[in-house]
Structure formats: structure tokens, C-alpha cells
N, C-alpha and C. Protein backbone atom coordinates (compact mmCIF):
# COMPACT_ATOMS: atom_id res chain seq x y z
N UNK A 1 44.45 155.42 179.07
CA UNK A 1 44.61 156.67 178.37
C UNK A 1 43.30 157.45 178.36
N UNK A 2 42.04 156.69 178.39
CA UNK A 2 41.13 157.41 178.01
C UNK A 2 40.55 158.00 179.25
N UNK A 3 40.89 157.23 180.03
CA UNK A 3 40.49 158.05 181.79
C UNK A 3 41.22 159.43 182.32
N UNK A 4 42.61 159.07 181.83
CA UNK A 4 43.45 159.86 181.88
C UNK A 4 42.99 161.06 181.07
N UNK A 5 42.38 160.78 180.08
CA UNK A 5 41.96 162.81 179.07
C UNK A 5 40.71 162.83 179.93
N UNK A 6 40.10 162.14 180.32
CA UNK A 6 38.53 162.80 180.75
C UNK A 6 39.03 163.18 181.83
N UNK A 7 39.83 162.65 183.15
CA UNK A 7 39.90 163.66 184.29
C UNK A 7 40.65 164.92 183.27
N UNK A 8 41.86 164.91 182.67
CA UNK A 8 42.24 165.93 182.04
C UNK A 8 41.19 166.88 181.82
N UNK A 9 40.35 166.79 180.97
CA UNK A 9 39.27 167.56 180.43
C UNK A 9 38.29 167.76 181.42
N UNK A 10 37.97 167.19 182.31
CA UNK A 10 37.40 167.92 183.76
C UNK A 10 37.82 168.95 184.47
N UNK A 11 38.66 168.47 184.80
CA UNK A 11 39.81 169.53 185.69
C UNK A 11 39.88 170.95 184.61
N UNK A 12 40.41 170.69 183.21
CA UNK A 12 40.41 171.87 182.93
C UNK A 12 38.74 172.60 182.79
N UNK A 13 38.11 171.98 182.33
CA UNK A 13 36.55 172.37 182.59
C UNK A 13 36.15 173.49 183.44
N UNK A 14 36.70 172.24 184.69
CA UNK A 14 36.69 173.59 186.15
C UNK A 14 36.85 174.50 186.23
N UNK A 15 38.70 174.49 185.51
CA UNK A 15 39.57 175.39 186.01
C UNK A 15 39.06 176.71 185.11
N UNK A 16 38.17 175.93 183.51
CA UNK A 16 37.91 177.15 183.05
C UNK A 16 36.20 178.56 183.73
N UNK A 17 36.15 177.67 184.71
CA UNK A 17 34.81 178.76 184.94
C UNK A 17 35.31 179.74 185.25
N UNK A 18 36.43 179.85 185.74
CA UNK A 18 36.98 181.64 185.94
C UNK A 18 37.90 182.19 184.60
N UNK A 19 38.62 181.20 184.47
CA UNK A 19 39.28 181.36 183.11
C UNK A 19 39.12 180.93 181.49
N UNK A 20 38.96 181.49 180.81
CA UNK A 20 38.57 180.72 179.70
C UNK A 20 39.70 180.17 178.96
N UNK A 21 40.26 180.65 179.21
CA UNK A 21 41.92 180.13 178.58
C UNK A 21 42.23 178.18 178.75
N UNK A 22 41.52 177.75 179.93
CA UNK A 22 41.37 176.84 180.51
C UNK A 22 40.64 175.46 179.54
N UNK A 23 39.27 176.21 178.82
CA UNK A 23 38.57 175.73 178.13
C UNK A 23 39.27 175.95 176.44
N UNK A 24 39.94 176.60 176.55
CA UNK A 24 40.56 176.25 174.98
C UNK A 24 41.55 175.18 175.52
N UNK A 25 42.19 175.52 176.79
CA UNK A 25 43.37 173.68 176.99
C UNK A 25 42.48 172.82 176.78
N UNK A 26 41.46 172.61 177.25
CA UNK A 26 40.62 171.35 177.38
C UNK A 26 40.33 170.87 175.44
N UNK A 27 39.75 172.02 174.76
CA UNK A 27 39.70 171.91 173.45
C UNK A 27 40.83 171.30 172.77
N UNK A 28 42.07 172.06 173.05
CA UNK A 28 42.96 171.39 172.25
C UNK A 28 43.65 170.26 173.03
N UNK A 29 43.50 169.64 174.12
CA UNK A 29 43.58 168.43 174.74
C UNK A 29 42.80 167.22 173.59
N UNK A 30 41.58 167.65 173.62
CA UNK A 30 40.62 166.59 173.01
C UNK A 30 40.79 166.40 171.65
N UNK A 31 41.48 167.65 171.04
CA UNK A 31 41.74 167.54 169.66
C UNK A 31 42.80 166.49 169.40
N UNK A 32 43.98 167.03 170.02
CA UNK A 32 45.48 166.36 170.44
C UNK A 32 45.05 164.95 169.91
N UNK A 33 44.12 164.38 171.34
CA UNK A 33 43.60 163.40 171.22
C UNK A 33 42.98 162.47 169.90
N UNK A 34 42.09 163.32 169.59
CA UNK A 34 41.50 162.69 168.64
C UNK A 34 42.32 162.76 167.03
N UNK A 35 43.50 163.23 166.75
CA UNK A 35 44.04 163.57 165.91
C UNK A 35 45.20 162.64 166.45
N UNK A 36 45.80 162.71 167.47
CA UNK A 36 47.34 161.95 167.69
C UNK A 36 47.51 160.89 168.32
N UNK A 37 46.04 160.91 169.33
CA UNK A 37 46.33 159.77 170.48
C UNK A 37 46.09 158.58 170.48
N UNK A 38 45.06 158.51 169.45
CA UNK A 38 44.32 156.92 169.67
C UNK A 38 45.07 155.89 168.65
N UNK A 39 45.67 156.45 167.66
CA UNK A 39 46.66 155.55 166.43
C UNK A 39 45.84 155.65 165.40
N UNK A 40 46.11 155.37 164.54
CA UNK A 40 45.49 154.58 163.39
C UNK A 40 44.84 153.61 163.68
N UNK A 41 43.58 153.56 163.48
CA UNK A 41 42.35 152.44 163.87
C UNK A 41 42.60 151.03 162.86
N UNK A 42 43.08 151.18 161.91
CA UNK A 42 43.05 149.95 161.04
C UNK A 42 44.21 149.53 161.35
N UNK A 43 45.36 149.81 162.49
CA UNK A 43 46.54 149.15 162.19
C UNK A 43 46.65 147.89 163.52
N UNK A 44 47.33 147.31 163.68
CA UNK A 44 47.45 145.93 164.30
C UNK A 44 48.82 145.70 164.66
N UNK A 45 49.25 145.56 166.01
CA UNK A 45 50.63 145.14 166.18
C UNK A 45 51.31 144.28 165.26
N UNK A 46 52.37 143.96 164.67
CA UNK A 46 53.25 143.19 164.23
C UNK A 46 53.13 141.70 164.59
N UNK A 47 52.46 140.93 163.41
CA UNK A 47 52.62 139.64 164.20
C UNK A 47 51.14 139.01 164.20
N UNK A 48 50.03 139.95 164.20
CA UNK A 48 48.65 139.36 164.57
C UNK A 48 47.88 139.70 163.45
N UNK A 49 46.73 139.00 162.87
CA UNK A 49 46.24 138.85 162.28
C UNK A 49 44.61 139.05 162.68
N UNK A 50 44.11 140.26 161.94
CA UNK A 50 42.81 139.97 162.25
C UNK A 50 41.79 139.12 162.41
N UNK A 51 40.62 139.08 163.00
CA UNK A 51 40.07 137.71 162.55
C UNK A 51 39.10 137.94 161.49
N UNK A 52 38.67 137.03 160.96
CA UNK A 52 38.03 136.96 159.54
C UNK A 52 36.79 137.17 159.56
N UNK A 53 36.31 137.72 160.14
CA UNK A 53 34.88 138.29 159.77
C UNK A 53 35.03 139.45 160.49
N UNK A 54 36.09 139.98 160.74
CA UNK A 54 35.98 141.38 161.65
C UNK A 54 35.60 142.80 160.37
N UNK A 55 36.06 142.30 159.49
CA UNK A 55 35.16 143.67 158.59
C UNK A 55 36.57 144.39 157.93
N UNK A 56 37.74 143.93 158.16
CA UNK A 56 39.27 144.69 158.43
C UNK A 56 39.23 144.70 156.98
N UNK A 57 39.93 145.78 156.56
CA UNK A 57 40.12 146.58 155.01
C UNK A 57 40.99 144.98 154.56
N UNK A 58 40.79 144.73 153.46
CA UNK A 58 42.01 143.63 152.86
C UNK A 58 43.54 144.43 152.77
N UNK A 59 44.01 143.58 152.90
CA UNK A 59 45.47 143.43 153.41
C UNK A 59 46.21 143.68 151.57
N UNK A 60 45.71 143.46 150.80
CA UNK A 60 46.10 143.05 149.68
C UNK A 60 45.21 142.99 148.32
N UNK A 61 45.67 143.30 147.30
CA UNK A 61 44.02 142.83 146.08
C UNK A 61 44.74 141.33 146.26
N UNK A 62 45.14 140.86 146.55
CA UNK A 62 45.14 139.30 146.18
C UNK A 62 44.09 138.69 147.03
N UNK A 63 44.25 138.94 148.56
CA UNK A 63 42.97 138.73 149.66
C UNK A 63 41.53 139.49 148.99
N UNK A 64 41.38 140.66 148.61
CA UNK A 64 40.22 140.90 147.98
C UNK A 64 39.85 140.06 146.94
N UNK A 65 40.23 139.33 146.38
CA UNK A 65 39.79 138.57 144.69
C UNK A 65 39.58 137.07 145.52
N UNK A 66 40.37 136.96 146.38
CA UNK A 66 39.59 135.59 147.09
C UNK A 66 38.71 135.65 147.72
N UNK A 67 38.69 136.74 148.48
CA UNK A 67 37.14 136.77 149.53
C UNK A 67 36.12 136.85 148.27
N UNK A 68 36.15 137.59 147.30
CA UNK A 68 35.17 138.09 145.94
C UNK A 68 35.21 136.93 145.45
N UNK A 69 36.01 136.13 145.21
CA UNK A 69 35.72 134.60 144.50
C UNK A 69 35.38 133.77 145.22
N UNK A 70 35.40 133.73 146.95
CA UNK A 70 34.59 132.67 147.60
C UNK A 70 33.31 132.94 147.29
N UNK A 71 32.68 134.47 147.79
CA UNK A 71 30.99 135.05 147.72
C UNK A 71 30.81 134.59 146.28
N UNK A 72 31.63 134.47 145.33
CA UNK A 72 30.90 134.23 144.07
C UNK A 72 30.93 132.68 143.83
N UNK A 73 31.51 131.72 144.51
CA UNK A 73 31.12 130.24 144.90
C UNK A 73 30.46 129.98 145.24
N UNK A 74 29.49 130.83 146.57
CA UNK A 74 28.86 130.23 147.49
C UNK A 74 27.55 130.84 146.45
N UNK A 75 27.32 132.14 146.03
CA UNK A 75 26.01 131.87 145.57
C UNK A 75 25.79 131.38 143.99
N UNK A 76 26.72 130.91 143.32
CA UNK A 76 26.72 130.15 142.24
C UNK A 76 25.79 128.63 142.85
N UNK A 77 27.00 128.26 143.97
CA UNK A 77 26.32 126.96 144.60
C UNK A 77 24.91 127.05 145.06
N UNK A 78 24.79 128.08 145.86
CA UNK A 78 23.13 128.44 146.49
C UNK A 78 21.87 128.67 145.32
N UNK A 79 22.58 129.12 144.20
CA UNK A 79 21.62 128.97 142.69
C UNK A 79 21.45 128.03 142.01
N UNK A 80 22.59 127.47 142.47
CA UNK A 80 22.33 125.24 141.72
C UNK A 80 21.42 124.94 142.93
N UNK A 81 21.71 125.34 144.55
CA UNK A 81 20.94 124.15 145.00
C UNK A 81 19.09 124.64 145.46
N UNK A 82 19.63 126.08 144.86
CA UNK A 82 18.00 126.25 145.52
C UNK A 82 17.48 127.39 144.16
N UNK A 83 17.06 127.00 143.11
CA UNK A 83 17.07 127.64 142.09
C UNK A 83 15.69 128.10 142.00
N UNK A 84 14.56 128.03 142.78
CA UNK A 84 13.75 128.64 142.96
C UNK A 84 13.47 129.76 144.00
N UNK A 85 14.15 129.63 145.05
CA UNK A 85 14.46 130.76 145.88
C UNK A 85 15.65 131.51 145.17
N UNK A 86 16.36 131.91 144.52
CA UNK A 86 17.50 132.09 143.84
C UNK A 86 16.47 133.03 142.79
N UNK A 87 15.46 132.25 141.92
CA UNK A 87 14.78 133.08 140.51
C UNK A 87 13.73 133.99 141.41
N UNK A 88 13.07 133.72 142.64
CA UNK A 88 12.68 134.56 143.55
C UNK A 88 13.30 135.86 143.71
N UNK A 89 14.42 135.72 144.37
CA UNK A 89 15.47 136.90 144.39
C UNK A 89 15.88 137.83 143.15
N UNK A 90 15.86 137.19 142.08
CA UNK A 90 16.07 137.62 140.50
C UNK A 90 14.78 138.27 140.47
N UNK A 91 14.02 138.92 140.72
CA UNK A 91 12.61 139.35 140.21
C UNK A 91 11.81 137.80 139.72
N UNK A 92 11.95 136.99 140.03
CA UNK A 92 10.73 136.29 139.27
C UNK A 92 9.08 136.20 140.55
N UNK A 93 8.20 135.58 139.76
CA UNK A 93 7.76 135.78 140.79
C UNK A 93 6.82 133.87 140.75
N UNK A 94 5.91 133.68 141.67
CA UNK A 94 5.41 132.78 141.79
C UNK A 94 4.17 132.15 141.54
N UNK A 95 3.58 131.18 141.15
CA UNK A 95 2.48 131.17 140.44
C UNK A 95 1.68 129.84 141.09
């Protein structure tokens, strides 16, 4: 698809050095495009599942409160096991 609008948008390019009419097709080609053609970026065929560190909006607040309650496991745990790098990070400082 995307080869397909750039010769599109060449050709009319061309076609507009005598015509300008040419260069508004090309404009509203690219608009078309960028408004109708590419889909919805966050959506995913039927069936597949993002993978888990791809950054993908949560699916659900139920998936948000678990990803938010793992990060709040892991540095609960990282403050039991390293509680001086941990009061570091807190403003403390070292002596």
C-alpha cells in the first residue's frame, strides 16, 4: 500500500508541474491516506494478542490494576532487598 501512494504521489507531482490541479490530487491522496488508509494503529486482528512489553494501551482496567500491582510488587520487593539503594532513591543521602 505504501509504495502504491508514493508512486501515486509522484506521478501526480509530475503531472502537477503544468497543472496544479494535479498537486491538490496528490494532497488529498496523502490526506485520504493518512486519515482512512492505514487503520487504526492500536487495533489487532481477531484472535492475537499483543506481546507484553509492546507498550499496547490495556485492554481493560482489570489488566491495568495488575500490571499497577505487579510494578508495585516488584519495588516493594526491591525496597526489602536493597533498602539502601531504595533510601538513596528516596532523597536520602550517604555518609
Amino acid at each position: 500500500m505504501r509504495g502504491t501512494l508514493a508512486t501515486g504521489t509522484v506521478v501526480l507531482v509530475i503531472l502537477g508541474i503544468g497543472n496544479h490541479l494535479w498537486w491538490l490530487a496528490a494532497v488529498v491522496l496523502l490526506y485520504l491516506y493518512a486519515t482512512h488508509g492505514r487503520g487504526s494503529p492500536g487495533t489487532a486482528p481477531p484472535g492475537t494478542t499483543p506481546p507484553a512489553g509492546s507498550g499496547a494501551p490495556p485492554d481493560s482496567y482489570r489488566a491495568y490494576r495488575e500490571r499497577r500491582d505487579r510494578q508495585a510488587r516488584w519495588e516493594r520487593r526491591y525496597r526489602r532487598e536493597r533498602p539502601r539503594e531504595a533510601w538513596q532513591e528516596r532523597g536520602g543521602s550517604t555518609k
